[in-house]
ModelCIF file with pLDDT and N, C-alpha, C, O atoms, coordinates in Angstrom:
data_MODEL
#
_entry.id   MODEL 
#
_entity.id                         1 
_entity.type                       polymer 
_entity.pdbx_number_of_molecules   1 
#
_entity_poly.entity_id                      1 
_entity_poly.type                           'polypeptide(L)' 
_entity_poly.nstd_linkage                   no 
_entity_poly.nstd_monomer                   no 
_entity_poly.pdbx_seq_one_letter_code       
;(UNK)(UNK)(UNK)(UNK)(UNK)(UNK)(UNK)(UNK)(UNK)(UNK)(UNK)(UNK)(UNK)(UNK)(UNK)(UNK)
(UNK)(UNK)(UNK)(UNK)(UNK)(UNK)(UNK)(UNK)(UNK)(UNK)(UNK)(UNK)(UNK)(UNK)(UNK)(UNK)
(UNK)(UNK)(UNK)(UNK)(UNK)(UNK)(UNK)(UNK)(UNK)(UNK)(UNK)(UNK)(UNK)(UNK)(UNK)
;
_entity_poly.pdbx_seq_one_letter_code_can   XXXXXXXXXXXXXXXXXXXXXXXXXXXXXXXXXXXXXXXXXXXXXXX 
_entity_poly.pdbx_strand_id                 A 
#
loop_
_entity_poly_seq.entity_id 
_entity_poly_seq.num 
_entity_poly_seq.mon_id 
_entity_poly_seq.hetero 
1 1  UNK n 
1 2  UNK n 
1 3  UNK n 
1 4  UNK n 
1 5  UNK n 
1 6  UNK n 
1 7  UNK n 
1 8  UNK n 
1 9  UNK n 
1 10 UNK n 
1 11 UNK n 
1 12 UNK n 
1 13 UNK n 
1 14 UNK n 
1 15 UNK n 
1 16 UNK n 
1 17 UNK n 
1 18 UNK n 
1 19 UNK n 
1 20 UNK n 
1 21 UNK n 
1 22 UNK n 
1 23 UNK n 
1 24 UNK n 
1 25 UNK n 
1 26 UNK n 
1 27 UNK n 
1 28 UNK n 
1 29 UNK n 
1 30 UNK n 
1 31 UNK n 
1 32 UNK n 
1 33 UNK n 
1 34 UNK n 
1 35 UNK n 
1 36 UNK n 
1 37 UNK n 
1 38 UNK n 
1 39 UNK n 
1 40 UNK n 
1 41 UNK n 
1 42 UNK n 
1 43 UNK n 
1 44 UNK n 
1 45 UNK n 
1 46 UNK n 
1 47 UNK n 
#
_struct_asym.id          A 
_struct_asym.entity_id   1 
#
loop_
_ma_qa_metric.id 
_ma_qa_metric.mode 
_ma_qa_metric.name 
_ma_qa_metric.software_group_id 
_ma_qa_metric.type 
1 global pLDDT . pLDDT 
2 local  pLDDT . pLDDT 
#
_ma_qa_metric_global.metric_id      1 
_ma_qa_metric_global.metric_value   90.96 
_ma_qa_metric_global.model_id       1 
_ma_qa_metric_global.ordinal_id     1 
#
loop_
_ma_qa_metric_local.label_asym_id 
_ma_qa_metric_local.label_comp_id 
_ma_qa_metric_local.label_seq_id 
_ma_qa_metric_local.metric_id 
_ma_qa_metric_local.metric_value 
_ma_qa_metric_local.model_id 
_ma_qa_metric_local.ordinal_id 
A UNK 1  2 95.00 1 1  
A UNK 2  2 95.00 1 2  
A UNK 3  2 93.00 1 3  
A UNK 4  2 94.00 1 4  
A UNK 5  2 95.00 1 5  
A UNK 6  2 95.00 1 6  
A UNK 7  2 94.00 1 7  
A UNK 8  2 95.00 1 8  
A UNK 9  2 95.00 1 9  
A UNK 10 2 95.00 1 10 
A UNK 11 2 96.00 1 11 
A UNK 12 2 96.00 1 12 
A UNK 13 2 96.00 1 13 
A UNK 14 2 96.00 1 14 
A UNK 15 2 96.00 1 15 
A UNK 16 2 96.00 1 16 
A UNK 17 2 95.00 1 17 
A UNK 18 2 95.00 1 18 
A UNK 19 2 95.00 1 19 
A UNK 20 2 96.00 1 20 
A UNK 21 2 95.00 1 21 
A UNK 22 2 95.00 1 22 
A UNK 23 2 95.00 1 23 
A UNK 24 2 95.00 1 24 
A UNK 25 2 93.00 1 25 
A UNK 26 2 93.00 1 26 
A UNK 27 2 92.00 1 27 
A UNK 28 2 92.00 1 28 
A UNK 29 2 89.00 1 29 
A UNK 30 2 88.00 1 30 
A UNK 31 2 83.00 1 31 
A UNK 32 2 69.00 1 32 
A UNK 33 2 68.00 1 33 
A UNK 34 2 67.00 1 34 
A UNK 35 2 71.00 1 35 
A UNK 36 2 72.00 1 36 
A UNK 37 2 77.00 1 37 
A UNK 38 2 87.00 1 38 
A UNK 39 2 90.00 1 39 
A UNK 40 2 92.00 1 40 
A UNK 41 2 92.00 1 41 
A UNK 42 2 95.00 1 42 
A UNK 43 2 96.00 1 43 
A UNK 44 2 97.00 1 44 
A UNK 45 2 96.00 1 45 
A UNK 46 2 97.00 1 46 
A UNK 47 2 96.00 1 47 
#
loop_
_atom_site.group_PDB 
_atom_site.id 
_atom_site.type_symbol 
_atom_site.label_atom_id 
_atom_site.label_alt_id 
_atom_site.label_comp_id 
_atom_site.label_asym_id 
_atom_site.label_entity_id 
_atom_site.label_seq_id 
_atom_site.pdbx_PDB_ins_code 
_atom_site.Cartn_x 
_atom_site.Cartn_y 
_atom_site.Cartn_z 
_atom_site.occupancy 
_atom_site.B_iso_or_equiv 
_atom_site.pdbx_formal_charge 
_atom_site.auth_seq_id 
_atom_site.auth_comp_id 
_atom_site.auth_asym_id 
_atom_site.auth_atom_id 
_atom_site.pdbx_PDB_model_num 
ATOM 1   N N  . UNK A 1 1  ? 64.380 87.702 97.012 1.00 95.00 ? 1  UNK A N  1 
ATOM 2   C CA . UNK A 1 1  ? 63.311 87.078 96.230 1.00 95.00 ? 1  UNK A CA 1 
ATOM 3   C C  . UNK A 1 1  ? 63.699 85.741 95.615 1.00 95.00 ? 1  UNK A C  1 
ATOM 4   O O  . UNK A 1 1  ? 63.021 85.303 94.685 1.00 95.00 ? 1  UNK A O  1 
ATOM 5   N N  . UNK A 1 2  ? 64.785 85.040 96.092 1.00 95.00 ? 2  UNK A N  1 
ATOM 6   C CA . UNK A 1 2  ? 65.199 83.775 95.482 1.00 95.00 ? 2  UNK A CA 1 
ATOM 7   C C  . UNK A 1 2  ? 64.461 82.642 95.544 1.00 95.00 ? 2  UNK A C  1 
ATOM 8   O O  . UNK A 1 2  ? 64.664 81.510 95.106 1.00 95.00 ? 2  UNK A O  1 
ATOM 9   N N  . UNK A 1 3  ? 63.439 83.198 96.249 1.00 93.00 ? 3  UNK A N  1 
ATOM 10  C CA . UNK A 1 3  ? 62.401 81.744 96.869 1.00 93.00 ? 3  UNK A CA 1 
ATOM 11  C C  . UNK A 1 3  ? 61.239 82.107 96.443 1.00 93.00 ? 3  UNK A C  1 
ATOM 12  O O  . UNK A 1 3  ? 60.335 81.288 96.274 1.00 93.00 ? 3  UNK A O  1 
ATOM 13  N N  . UNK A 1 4  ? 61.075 83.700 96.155 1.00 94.00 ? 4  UNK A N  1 
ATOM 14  C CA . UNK A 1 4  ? 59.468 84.097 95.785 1.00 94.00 ? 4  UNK A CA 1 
ATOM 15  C C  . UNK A 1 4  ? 59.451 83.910 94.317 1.00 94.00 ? 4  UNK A C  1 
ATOM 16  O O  . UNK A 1 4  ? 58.713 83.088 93.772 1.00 94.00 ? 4  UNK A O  1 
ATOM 17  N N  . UNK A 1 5  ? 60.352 84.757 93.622 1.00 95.00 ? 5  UNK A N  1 
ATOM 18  C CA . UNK A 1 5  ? 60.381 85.012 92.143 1.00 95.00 ? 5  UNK A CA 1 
ATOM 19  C C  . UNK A 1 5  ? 60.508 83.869 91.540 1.00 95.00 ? 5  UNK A C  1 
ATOM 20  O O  . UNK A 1 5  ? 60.014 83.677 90.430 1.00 95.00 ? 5  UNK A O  1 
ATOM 21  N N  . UNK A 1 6  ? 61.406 82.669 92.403 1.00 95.00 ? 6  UNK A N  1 
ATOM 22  C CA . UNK A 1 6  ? 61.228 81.420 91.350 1.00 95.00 ? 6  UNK A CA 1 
ATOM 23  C C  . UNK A 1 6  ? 60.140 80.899 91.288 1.00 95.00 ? 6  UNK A C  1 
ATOM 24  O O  . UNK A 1 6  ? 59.991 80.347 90.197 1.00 95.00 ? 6  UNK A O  1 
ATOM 25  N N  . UNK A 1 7  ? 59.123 80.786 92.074 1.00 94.00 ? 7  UNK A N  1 
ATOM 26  C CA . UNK A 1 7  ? 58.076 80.714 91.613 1.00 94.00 ? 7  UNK A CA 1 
ATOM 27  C C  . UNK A 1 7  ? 57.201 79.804 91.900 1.00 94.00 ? 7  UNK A C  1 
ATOM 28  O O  . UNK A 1 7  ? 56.095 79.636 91.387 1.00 94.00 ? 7  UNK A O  1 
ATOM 29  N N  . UNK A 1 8  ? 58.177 78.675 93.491 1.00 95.00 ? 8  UNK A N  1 
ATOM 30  C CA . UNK A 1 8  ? 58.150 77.545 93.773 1.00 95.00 ? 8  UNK A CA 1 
ATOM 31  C C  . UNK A 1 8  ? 56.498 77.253 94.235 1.00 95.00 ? 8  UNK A C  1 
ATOM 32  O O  . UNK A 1 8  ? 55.996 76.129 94.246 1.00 95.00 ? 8  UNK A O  1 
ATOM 33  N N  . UNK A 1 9  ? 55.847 78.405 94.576 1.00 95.00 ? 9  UNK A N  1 
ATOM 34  C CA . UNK A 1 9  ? 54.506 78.206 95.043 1.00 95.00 ? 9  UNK A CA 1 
ATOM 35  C C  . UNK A 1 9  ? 53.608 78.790 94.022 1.00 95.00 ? 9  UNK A C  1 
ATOM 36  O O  . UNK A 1 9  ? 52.551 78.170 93.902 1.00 95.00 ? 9  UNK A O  1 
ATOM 37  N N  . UNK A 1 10 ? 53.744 79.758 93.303 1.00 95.00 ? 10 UNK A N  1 
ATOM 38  C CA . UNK A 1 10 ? 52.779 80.055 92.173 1.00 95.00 ? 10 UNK A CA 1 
ATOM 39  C C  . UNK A 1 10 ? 52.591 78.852 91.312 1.00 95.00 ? 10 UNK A C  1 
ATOM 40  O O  . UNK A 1 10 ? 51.457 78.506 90.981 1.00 95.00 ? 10 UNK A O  1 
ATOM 41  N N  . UNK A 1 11 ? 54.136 77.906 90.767 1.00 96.00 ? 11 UNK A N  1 
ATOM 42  C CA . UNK A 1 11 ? 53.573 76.755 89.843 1.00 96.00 ? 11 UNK A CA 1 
ATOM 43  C C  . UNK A 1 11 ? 52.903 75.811 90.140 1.00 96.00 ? 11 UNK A C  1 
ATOM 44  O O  . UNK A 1 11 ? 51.962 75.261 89.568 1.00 96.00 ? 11 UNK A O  1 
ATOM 45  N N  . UNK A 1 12 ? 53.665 75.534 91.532 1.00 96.00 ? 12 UNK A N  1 
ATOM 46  C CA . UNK A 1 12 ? 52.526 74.442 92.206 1.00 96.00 ? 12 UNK A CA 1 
ATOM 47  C C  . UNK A 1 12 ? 51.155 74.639 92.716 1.00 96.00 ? 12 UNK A C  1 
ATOM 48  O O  . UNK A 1 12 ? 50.598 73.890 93.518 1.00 96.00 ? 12 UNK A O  1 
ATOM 49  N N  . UNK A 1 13 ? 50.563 75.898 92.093 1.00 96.00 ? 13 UNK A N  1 
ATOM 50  C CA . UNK A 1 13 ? 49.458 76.319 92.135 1.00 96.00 ? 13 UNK A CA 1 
ATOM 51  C C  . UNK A 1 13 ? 48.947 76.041 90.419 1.00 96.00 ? 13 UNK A C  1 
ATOM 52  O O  . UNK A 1 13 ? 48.086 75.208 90.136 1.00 96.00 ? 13 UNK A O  1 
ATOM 53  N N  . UNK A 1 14 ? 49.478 76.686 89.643 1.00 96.00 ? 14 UNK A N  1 
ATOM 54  C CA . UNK A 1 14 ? 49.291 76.905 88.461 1.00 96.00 ? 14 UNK A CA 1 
ATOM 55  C C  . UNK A 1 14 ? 48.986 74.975 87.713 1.00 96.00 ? 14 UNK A C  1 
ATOM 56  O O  . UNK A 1 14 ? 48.105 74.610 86.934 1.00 96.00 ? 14 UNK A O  1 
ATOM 57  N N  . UNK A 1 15 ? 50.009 74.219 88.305 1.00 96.00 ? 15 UNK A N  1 
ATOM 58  C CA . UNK A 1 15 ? 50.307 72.732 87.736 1.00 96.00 ? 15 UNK A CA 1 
ATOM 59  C C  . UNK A 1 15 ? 49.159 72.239 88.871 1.00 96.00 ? 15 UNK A C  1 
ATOM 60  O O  . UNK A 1 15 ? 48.500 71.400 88.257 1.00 96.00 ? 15 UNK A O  1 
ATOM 61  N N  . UNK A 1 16 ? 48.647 72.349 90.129 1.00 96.00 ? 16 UNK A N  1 
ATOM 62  C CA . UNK A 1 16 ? 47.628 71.671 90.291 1.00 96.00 ? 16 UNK A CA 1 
ATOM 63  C C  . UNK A 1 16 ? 46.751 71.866 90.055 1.00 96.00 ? 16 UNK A C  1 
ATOM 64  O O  . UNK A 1 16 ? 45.841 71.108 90.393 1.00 96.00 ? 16 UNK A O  1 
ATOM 65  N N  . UNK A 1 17 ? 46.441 73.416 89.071 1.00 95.00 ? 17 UNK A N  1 
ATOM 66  C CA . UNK A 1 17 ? 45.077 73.596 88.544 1.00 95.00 ? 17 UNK A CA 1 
ATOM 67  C C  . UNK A 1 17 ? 44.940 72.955 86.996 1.00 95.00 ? 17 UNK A C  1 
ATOM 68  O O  . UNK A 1 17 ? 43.875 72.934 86.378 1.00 95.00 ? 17 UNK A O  1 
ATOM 69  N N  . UNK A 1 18 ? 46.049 72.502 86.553 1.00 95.00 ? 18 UNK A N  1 
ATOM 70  C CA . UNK A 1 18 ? 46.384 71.745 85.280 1.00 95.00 ? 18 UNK A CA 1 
ATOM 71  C C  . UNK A 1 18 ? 45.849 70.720 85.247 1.00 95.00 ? 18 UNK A C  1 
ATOM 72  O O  . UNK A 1 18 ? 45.128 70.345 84.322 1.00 95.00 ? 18 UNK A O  1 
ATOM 73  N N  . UNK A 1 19 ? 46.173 69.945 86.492 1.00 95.00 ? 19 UNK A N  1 
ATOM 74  C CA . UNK A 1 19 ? 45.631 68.407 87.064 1.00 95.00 ? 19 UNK A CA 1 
ATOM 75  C C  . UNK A 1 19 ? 43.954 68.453 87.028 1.00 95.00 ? 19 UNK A C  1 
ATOM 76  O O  . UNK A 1 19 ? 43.330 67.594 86.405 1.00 95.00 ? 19 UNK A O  1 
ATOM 77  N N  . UNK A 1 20 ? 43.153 69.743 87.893 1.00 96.00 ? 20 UNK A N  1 
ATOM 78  C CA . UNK A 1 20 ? 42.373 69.847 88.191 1.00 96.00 ? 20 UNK A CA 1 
ATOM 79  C C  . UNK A 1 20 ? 41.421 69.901 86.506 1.00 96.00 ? 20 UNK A C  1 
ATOM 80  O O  . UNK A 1 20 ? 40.440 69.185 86.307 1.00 96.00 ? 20 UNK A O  1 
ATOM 81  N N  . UNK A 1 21 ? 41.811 70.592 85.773 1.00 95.00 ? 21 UNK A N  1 
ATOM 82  C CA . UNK A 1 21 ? 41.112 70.807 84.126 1.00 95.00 ? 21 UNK A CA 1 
ATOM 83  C C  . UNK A 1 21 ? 41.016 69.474 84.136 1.00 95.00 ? 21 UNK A C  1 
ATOM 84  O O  . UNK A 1 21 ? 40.078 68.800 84.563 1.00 95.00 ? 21 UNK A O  1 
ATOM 85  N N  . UNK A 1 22 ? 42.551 68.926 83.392 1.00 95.00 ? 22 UNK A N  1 
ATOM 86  C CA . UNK A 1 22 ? 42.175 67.553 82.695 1.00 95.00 ? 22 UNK A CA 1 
ATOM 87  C C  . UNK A 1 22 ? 41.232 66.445 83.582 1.00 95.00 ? 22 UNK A C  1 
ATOM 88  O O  . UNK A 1 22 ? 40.743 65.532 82.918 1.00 95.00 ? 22 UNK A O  1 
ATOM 89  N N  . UNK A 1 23 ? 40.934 66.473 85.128 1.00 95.00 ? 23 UNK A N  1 
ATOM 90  C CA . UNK A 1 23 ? 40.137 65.218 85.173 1.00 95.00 ? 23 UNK A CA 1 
ATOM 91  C C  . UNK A 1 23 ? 38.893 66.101 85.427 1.00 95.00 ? 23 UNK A C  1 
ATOM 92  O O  . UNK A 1 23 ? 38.031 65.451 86.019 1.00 95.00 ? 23 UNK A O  1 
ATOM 93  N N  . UNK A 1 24 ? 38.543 67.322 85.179 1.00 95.00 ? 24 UNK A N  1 
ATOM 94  C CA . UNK A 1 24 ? 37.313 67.684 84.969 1.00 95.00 ? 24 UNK A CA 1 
ATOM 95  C C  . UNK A 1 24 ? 36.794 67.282 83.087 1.00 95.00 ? 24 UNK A C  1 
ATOM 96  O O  . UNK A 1 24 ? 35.772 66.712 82.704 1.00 95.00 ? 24 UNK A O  1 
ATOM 97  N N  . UNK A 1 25 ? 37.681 67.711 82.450 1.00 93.00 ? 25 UNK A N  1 
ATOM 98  C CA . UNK A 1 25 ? 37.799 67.672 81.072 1.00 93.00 ? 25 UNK A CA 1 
ATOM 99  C C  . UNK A 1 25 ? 37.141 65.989 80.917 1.00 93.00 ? 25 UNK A C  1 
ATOM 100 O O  . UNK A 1 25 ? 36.080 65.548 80.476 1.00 93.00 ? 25 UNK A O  1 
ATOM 101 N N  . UNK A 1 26 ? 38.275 65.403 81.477 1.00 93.00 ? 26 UNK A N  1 
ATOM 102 C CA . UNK A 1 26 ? 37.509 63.419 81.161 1.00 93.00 ? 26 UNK A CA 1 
ATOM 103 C C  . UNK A 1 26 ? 36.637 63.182 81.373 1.00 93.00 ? 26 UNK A C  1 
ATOM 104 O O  . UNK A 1 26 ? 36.150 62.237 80.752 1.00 93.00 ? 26 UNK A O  1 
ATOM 105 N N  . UNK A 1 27 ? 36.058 63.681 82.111 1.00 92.00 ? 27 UNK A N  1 
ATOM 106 C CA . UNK A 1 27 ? 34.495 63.285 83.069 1.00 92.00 ? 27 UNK A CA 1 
ATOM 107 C C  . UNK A 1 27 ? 33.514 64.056 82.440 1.00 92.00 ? 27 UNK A C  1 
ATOM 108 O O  . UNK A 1 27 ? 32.588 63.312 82.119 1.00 92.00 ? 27 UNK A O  1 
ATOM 109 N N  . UNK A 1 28 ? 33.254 65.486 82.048 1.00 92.00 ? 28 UNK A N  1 
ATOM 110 C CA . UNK A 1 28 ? 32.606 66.340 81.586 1.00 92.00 ? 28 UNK A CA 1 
ATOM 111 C C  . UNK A 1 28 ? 31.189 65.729 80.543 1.00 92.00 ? 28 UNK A C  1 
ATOM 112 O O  . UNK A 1 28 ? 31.393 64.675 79.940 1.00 92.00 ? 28 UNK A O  1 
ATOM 113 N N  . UNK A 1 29 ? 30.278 66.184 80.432 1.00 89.00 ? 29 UNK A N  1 
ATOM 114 C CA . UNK A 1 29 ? 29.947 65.526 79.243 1.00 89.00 ? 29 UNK A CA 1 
ATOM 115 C C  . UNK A 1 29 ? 30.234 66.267 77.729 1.00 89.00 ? 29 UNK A C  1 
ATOM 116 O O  . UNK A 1 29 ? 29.848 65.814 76.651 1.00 89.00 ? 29 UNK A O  1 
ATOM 117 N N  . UNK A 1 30 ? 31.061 67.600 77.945 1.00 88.00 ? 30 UNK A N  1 
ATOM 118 C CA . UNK A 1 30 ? 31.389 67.526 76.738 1.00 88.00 ? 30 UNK A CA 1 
ATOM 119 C C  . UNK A 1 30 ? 32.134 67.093 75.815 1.00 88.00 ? 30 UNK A C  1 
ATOM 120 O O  . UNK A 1 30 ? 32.212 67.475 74.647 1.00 88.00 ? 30 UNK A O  1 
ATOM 121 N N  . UNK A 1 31 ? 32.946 65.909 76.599 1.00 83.00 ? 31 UNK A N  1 
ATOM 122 C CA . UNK A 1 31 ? 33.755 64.900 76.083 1.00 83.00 ? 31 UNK A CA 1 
ATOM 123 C C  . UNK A 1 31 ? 32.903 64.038 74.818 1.00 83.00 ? 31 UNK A C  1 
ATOM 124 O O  . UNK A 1 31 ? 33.595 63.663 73.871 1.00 83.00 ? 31 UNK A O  1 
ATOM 125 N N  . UNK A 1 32 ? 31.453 63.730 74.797 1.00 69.00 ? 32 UNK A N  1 
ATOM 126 C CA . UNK A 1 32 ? 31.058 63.434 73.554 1.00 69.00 ? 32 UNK A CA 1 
ATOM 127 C C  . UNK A 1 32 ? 30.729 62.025 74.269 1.00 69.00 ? 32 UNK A C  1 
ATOM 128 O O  . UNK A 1 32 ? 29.799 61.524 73.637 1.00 69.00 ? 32 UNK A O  1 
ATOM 129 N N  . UNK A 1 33 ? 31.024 61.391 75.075 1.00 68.00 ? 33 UNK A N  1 
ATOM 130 C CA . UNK A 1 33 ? 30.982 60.092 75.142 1.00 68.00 ? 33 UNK A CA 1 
ATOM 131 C C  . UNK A 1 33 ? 30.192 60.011 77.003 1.00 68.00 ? 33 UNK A C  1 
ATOM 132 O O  . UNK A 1 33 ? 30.664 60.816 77.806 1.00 68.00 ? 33 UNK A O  1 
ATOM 133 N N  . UNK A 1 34 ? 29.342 59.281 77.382 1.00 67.00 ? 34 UNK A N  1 
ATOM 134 C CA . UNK A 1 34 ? 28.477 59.094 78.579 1.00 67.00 ? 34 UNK A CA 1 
ATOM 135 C C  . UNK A 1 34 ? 29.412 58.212 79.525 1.00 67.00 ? 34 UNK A C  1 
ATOM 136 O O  . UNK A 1 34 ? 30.245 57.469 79.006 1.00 67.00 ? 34 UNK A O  1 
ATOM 137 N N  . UNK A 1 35 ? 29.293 58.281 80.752 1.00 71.00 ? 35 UNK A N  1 
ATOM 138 C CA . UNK A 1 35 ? 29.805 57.070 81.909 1.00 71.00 ? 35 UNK A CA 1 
ATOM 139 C C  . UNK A 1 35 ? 29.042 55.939 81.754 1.00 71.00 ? 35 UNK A C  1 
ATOM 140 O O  . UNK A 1 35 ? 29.533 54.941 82.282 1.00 71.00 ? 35 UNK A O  1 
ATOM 141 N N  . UNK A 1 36 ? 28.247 55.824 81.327 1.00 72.00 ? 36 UNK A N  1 
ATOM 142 C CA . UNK A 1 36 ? 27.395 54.498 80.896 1.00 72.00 ? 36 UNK A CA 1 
ATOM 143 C C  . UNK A 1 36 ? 27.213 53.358 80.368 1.00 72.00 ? 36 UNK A C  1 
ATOM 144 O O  . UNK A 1 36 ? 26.314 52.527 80.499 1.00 72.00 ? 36 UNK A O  1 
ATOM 145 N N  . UNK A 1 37 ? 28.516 53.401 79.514 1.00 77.00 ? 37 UNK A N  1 
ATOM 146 C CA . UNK A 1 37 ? 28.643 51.985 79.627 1.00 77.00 ? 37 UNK A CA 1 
ATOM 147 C C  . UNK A 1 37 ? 29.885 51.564 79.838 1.00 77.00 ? 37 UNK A C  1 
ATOM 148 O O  . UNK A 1 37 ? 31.004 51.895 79.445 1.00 77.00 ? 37 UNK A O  1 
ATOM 149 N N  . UNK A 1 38 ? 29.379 50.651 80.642 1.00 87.00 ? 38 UNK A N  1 
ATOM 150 C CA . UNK A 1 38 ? 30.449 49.647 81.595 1.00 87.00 ? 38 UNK A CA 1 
ATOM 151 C C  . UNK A 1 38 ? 31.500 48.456 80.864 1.00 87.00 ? 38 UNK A C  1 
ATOM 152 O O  . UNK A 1 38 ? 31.420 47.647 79.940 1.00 87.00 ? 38 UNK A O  1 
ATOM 153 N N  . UNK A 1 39 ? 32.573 48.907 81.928 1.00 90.00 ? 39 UNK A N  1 
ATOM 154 C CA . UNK A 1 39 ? 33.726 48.697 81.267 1.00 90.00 ? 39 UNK A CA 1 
ATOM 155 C C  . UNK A 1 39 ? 35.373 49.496 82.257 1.00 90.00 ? 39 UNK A C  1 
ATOM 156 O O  . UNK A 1 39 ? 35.562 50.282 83.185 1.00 90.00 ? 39 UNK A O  1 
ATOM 157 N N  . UNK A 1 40 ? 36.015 48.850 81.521 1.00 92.00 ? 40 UNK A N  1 
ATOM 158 C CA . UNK A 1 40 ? 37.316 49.951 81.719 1.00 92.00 ? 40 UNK A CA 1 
ATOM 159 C C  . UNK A 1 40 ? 37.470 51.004 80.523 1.00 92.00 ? 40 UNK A C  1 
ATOM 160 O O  . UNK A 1 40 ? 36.835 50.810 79.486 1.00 92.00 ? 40 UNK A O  1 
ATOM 161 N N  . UNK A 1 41 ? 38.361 52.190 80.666 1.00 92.00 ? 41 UNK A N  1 
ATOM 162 C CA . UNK A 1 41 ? 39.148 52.891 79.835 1.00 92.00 ? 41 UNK A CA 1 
ATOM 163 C C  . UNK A 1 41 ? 40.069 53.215 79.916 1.00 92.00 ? 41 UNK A C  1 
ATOM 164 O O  . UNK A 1 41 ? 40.387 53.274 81.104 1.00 92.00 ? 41 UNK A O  1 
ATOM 165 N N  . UNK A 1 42 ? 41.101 53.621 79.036 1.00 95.00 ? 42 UNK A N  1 
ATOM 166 C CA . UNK A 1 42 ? 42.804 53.953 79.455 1.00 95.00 ? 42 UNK A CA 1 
ATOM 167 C C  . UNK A 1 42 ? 42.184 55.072 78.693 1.00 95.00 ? 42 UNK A C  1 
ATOM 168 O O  . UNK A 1 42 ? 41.192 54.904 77.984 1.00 95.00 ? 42 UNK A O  1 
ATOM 169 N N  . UNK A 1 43 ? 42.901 56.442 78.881 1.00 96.00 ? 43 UNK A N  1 
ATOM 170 C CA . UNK A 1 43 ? 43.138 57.882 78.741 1.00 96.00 ? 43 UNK A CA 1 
ATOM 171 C C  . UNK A 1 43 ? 44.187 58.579 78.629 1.00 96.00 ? 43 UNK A C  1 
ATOM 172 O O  . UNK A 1 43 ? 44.887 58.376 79.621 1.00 96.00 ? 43 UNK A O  1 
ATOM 173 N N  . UNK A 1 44 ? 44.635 59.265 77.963 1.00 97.00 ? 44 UNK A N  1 
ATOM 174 C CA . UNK A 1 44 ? 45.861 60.137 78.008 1.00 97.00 ? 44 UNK A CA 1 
ATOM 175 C C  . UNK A 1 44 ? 45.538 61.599 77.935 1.00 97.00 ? 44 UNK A C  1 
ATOM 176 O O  . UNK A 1 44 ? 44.437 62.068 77.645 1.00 97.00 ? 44 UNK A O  1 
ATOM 177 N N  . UNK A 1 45 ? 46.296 62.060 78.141 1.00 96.00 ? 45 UNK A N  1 
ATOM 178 C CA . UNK A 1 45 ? 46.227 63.861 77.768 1.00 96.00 ? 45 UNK A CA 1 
ATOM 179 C C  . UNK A 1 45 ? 47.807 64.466 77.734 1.00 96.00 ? 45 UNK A C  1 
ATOM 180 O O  . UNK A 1 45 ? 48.573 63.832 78.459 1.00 96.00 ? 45 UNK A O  1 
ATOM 181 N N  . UNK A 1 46 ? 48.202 65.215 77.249 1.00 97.00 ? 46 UNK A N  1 
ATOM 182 C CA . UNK A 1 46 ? 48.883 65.986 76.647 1.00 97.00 ? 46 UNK A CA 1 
ATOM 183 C C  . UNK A 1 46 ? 49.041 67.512 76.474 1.00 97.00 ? 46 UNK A C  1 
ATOM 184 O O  . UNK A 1 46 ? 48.589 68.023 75.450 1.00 97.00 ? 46 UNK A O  1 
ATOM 185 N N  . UNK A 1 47 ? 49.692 68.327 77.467 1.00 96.00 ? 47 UNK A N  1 
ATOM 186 C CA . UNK A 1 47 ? 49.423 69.614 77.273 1.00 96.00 ? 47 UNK A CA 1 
ATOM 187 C C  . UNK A 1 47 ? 50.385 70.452 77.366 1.00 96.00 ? 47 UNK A C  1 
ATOM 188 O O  . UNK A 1 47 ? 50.178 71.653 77.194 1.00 96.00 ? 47 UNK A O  1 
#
């Protein structure tokens, strides 16, 4: 199990569903704020 138990494919499941939240999260409208007005933005997240 040196290859299963570490875990090499569960995290890289687990960390691309991480990816997948936060740029649903930015975009969402329950972020409070619309795509509408035009412009750039810089973003961070933290988790």
């Amino acid at each position: 199990l040196m290859g299963t138990a570490s875990g090499t494919q569960t995290m890289a499941v687990n960390i691309a569903n991480t990816q997948l939240d936060t740029i649903d999260s930015h975009g969402s409208v329950l972020v409070g704020h619309a795509h509408d007005r035009k412009g750039a933005d810089l973003w961070i997240d933290v988790n």
